[in-house]
Protein backbone atom coordinates (compact mmCIF):
# COMPACT_ATOMS: atom_id res chain seq x y z
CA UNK A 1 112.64 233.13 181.95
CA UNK A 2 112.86 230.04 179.79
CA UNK A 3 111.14 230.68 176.35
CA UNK A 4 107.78 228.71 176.32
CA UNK A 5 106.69 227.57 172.21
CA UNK A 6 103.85 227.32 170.61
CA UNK A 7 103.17 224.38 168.43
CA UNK A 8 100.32 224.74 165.84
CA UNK A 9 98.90 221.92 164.50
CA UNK A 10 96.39 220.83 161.43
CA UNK A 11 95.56 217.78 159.52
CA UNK A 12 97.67 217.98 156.57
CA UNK A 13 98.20 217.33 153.20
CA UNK A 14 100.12 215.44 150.29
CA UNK A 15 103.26 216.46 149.19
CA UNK A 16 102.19 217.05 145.90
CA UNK A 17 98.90 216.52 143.53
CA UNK A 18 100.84 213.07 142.10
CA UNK A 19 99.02 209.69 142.52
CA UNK A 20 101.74 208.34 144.28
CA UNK A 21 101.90 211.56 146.72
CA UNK A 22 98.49 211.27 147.26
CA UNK A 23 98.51 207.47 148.17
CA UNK A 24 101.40 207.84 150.76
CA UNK A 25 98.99 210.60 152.34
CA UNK A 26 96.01 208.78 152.07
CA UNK A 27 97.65 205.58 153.63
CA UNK A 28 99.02 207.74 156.36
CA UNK A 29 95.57 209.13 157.10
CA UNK A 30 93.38 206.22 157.18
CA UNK A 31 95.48 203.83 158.92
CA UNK A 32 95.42 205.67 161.67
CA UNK A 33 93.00 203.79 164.55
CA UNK A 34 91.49 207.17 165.22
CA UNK A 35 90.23 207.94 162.26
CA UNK A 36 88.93 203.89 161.10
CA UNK A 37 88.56 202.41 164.34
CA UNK A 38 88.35 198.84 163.30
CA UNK A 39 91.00 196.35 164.39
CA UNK A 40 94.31 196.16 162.36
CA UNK A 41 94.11 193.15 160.03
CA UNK A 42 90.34 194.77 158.90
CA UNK A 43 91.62 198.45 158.63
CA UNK A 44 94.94 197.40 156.80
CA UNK A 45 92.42 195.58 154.31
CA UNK A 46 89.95 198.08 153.68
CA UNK A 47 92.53 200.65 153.93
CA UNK A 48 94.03 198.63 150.67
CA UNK A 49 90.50 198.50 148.92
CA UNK A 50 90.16 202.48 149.25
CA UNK A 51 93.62 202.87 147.96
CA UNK A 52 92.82 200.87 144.56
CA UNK A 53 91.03 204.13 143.29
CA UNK A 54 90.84 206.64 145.62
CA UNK A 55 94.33 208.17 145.38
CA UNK A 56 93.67 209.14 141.53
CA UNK A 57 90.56 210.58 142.50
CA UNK A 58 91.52 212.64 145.09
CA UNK A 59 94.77 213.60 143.25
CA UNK A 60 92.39 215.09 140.69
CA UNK A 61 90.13 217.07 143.36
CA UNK A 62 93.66 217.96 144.42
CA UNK A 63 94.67 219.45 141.30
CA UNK A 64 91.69 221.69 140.71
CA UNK A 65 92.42 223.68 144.01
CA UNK A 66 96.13 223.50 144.41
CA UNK A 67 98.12 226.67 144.95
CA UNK A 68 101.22 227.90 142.97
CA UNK A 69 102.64 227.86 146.57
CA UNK A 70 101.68 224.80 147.59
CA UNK A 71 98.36 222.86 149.23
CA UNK A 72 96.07 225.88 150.40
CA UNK A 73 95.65 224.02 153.77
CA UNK A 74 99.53 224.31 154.29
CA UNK A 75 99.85 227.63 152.60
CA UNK A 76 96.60 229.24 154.85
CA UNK A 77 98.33 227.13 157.94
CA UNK A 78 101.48 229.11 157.42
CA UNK A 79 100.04 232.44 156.89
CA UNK A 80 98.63 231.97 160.30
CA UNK A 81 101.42 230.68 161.82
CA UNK A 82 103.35 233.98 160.63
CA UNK A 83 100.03 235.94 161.72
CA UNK A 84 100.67 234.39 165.77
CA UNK A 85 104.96 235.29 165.66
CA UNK A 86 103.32 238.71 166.65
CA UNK A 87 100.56 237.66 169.28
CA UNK A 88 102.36 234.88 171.05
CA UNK A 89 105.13 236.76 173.05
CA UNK A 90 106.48 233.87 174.75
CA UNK A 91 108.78 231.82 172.37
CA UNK A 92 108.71 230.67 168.88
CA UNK A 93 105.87 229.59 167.37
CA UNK A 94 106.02 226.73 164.82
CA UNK A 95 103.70 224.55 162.83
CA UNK A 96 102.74 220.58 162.37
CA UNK A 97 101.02 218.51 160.21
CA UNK A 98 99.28 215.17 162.07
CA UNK A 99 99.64 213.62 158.29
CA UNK A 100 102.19 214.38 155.61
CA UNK A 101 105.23 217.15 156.41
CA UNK A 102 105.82 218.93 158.16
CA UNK A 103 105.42 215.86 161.26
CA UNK A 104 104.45 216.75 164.65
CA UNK A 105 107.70 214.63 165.25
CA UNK A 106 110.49 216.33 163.48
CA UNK A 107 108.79 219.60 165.03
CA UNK A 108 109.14 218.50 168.87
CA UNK A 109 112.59 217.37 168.31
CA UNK A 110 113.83 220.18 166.69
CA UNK A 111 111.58 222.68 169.17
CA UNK A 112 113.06 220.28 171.91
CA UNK A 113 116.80 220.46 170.48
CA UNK A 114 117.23 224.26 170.60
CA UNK A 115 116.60 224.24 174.47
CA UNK A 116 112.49 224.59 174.94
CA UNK A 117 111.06 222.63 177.42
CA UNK A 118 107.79 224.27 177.62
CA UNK A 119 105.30 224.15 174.64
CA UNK A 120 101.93 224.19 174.30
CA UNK A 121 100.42 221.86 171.91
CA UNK A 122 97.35 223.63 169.77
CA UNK A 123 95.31 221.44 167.37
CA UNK A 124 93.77 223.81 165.29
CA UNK A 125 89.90 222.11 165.85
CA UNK A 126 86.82 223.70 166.80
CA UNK A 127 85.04 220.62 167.96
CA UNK A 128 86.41 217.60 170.00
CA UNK A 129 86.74 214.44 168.40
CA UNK A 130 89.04 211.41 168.47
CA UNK A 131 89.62 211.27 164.68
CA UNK A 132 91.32 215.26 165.25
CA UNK A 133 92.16 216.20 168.66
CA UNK A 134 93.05 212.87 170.21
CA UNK A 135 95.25 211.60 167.53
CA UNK A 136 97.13 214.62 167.98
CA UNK A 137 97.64 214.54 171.48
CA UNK A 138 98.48 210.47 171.22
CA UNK A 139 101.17 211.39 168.52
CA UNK A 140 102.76 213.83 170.50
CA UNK A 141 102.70 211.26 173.52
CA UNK A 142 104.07 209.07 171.43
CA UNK A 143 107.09 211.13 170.58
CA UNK A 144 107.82 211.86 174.11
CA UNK A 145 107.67 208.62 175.55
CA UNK A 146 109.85 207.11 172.15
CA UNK A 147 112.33 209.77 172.11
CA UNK A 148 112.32 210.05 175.84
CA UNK A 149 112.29 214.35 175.36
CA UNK A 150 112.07 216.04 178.78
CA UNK A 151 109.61 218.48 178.30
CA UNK A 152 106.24 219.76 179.47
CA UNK A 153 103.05 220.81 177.42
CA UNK A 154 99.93 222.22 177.79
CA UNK A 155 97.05 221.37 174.71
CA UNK A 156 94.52 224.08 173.54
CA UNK A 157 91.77 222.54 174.14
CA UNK A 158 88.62 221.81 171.63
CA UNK A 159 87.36 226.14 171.59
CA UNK A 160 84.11 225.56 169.70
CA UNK A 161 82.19 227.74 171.73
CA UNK A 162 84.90 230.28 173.13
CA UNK A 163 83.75 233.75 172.95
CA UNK A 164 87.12 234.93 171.30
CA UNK A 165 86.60 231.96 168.52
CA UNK A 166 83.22 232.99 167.94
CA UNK A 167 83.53 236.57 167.60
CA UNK A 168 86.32 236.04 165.21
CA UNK A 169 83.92 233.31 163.16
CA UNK A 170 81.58 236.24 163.23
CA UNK A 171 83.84 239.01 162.24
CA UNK A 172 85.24 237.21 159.21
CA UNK A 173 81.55 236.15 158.12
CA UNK A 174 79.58 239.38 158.32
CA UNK A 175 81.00 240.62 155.05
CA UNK A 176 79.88 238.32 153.29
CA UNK A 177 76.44 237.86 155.06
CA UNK A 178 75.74 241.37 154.18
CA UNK A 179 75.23 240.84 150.93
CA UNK A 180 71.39 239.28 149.79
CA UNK A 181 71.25 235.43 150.06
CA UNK A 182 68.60 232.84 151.00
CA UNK A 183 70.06 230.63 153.10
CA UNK A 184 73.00 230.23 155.27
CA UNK A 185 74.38 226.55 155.66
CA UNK A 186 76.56 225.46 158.24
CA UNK A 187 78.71 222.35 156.88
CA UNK A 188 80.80 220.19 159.68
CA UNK A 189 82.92 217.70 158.81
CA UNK A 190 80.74 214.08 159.47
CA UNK A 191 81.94 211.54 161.57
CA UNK A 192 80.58 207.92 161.48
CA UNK A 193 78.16 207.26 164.16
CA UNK A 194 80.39 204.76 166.48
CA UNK A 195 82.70 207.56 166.90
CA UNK A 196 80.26 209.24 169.03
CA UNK A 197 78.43 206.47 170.46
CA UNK A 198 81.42 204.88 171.75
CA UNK A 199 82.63 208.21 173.61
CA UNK A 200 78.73 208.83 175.26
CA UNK A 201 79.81 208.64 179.07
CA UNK A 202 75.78 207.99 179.81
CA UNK A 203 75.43 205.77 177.13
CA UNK A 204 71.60 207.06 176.83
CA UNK A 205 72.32 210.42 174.71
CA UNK A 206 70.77 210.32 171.36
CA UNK A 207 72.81 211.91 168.90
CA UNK A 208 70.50 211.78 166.30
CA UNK A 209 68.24 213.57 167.78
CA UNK A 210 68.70 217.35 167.32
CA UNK A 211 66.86 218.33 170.25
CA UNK A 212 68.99 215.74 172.23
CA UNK A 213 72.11 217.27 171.11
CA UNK A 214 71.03 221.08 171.55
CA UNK A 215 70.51 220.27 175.02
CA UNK A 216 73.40 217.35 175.70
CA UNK A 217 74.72 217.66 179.50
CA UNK A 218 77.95 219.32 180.10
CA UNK A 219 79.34 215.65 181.11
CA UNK A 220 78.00 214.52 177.38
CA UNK A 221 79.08 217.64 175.33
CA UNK A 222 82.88 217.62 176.03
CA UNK A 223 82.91 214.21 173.91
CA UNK A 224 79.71 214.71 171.40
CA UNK A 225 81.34 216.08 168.51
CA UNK A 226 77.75 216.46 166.88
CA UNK A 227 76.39 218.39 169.94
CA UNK A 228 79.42 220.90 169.64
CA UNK A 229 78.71 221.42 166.23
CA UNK A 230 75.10 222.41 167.20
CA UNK A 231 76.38 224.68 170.15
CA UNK A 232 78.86 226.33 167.80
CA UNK A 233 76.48 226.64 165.02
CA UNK A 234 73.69 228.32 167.20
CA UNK A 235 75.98 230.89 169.34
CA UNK A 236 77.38 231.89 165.78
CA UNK A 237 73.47 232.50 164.92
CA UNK A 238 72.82 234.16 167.83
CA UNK A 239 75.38 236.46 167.69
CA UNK A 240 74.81 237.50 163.69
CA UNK A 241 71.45 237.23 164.65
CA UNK A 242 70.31 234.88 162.26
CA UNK A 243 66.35 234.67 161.85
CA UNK A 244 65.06 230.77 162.21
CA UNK A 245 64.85 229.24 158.78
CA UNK A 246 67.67 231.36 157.25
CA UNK A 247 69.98 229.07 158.59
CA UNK A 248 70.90 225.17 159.16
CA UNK A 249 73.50 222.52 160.15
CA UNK A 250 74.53 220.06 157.80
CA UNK A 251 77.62 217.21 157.87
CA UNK A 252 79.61 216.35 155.07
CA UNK A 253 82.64 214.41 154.08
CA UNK A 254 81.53 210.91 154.21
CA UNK A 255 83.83 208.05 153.49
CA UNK A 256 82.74 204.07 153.18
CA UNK A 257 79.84 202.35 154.06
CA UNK A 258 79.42 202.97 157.64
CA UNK A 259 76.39 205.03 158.69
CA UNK A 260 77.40 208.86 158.93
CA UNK A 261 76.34 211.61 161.52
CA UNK A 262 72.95 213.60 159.89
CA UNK A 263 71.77 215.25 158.25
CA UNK A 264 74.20 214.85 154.93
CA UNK A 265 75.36 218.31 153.00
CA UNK A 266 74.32 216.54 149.59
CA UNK A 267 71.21 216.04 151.19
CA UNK A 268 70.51 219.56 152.20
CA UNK A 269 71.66 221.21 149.25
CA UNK A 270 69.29 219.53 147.21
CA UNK A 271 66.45 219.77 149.65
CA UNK A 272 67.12 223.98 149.81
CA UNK A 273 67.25 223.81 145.98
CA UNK A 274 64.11 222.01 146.17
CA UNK A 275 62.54 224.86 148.43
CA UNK A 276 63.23 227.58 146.35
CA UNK A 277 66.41 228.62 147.51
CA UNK A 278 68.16 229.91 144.64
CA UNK A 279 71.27 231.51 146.51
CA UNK A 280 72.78 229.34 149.37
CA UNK A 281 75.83 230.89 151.61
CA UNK A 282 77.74 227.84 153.26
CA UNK A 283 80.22 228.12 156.16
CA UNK A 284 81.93 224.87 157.23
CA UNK A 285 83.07 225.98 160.93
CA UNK A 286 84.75 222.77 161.79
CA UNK A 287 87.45 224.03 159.97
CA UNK A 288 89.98 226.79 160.65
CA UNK A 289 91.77 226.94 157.28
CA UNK A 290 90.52 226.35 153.81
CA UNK A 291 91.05 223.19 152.34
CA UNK A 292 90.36 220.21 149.69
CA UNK A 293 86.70 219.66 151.59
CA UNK A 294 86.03 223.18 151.72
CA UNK A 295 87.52 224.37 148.22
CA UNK A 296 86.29 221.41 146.23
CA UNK A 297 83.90 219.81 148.15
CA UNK A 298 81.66 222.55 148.98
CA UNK A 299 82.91 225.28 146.09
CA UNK A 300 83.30 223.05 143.37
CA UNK A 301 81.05 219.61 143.53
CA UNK A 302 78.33 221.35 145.68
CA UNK A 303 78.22 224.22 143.68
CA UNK A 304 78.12 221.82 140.41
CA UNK A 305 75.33 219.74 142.74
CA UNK A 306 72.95 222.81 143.94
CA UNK A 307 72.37 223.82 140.48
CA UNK A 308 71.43 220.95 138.82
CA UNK A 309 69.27 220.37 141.68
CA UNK A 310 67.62 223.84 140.66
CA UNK A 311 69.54 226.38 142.62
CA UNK A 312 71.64 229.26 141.04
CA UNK A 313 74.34 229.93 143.32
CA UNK A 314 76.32 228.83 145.94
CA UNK A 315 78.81 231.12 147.61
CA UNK A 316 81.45 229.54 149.79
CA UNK A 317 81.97 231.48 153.01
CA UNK A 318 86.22 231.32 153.49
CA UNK A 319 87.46 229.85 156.64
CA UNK A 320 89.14 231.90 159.24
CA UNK A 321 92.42 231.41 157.97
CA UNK A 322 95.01 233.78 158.86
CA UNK A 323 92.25 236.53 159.80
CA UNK A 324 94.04 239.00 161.91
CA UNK A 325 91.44 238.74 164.78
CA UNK A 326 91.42 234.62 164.70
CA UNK A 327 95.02 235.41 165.27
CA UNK A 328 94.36 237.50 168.20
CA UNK A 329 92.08 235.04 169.70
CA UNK A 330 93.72 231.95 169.20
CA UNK A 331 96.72 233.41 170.95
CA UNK A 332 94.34 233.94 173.97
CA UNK A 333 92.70 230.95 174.02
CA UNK A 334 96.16 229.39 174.09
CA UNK A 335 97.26 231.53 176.67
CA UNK A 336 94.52 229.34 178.67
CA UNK A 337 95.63 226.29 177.66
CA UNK A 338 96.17 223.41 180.96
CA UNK A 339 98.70 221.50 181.27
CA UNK A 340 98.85 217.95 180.02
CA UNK A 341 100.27 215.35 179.12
C-alpha cells in the first residue's frame, strides 16, 4: 500500500526577532490578497505604509515572547507534529508554514520527491476563513499546477465544532477553569467586515448581529467565520457547562483602518474591569498553538490593559498545543478529511 502523508500546516513566523526578519515576514503576510483584499497597486502601497513602523514594533512584541528554541508558534507546531508521528499510521507526517520557513512549497516537493502521492493537506484552523484556510489551499494549488507534481490530496476541513476538537478544547481547559475566576473570555482572531460580507451566499445574513449569527443557516455558516466562532464558543460552554454571564466572545487582532468584526477584546476587557470583574480567564480558540497574539497580545498588553482599567488579573488559558488528546483528535478528524483539490 502506497504510504499516504500528512501535511500540517500553520501561519508562521519570522525567522528571527531582527527588524529586517520581521519585515520580510510581515511583507510576506500582508501582501497576500487573502489576507488585504484590495487590488494590487493599493495593497502594495499600504502594504509599504505599514512596513515604515510596524516591523520594529512587532520585532519588539517578538522579543518579549521568543523561545530559546525558536518562535513558540513553530516550536508548539513541532511538538505537535512529533505528538501525530504516533497517531497518524499511514505515512510521514510533516509540517508547513503558509508565511516564513518552513514553505508549504519546499514541503510538497520534498514529500512529493521521496515517492508520496497521497497527502492530506491539514490547516491547523478552527474556523473557516479566506485569510487562513483558503490561502492555504490556493498555495498548495499553486504548487501543483507550477511544479506540475502528480499527486492527490485531501484538506482537513475548518473542525470548529467537531466533537473530537471540542472535547480536546475542553479537556485542556478544565484545569484551569477549576480554579476561582470571574469571567471566562473567549478571544477570536477579528477579521474585517468585507471578509465576511463578501463570502454571505444570501447576501441578507447580518453578521453583526449576535442573534443572527447564533442561528446562521447551514448554507451561511460554512463561510461566516464570525458565526463559527459563536458555534464553537457556545458548544465549548455547553459542554464545561458554563453558567450565562460567566462567559463571552470577544475578537481581537485588528490591523488598519477598516471596520473590524465585534465586539473588540480591548473593548471587553475594559468593560469586565468596569463590572467588577477583578479576575478574567481568556481562551482564544481560533488558535491551535500559542503564539505572538496569544502570548503578547492577550498575556502581556491585555494583562497590562485590564488592570489599569481596574481589574487584578488576567490569566491566559494556553492553546491546545501539542496536548496529547488534540493529537488524538486531530488525527481523526484527518482521517475524515475529502478529497480535493
Amino acid at each position: 500500500m502506497t504510504a499516504h502523508a500528512l501535511l500540517l500546516v500553520n501561519l508562521g513566523s519570522p525567522a528571527s526577532t531582527s527588524v529586517a526578519d520581521v519585515r520580510s515576514y510581515l511583507n510576506q503576510f500582508l501582501m497576500d490578497p487573502y489576507v488585504i483584499d484590495l487590488p494590487w497597486p493599493v495593497r502594495r502601497l499600504l502594504v509599504s505604509l505599514i512596513l515604515i513602523k510596524r516591523p520594529e514594533q512587532s520585532a519588539h512584541a517578538y522579543a518579549s515572547i521568543w523561545w530559546e528554541e525558536g518562535s513558540p508558534l513553530v516550536v508548539l507546531s513541532r511538538r505537535l507534529q512529533q505528538a501525530m508521528t504516533s497517531q497518524w499510521t499511514h505515512g510521514p507526517v510533516e509540517l508547513a508554514m503558509r508565511y516564513g520557513e518552513p514553505s508549504i512549497e519546499s514541503k510538497l516537493l520534498q514529500l512529493v520527491a521521496q515517492g508520496h502521492k497521497q497527502i492530506t493537506l491539514a490547516p491547523l484552523y478552527p474556523q473557516f476563513a479566506d485569510s487562513t484556510v483558503t490561502t492555504v489551499i490556493e498555495e498548495a494549488r499553486r504548487v501543483v499546477r507550477e511544479r506540475k507534481l502528480d499527486v492527490q490530496f485531501s484538506v482537513l476541513q475548518p473542525f470548529y465544532d467537531e466533537p473530537e476538537y471540542l472535547d480536546a478544547l475542553v479537556a485542556s481547559a478544565k484545569p484551569h477553569l477549576a480554579q476561582p475566576y470571574d469571567h471566562l473570555l473567549l478571544s477570536f482572531h477579528g477579521l474585517p467586515e468585507r471578509h465576511l460580507t463578501k463570502l454571505d451566499p444570501t447576501g441578507q445574513h447580518c453578521f453583526k448581529n449576535e442573534d443572527c449569527c447564533k442561528n446562521a443557516s447551514p448554507e451561511v455558516l460554512a463561510t461566516c467565520y464570525r458565526a463559527q466562532c459563536l458555534r464553537t464558543a457556545s458548544e465549548f460552554a455547553k459542554r464545561m457547562g458554563l453558567a450565562k454571564g460567566k462567559w463571552s466572545v470577544s475578537f481581537q487582532s485588528r490591523l488598519g483602518r477598516a471596520k473590524w468584526i465585534e465586539p473588540y477584546t480591548e473593548a471587553r476587557l475594559d468593560e469586565l474591569a468596569g463590572m467588577g470583574v477583578k479576575k478574567v480567564l481568556v481562551m482564544c480558540p481560533a488558535f491551535v498553538a500559542d503564539c505572538i497574539e496569544t502570548l503578547e497580545e492577550i498575556g502581556d498588553r491585555g494583562l497590562e490593559q485590564f488592570r489599569e482599567a481596574g481589574g487584578e488579573e488576567l490569566v491566559l488559558v494556553p492553546c491546545l498545543n501539542d496536548d496529547p488528546q488534540w493529537a488524538k483528535a486531530l488525527a481523526t478528524l484527518c482521517e475524515r478529511a475529502p478529497l480535493a483539490l
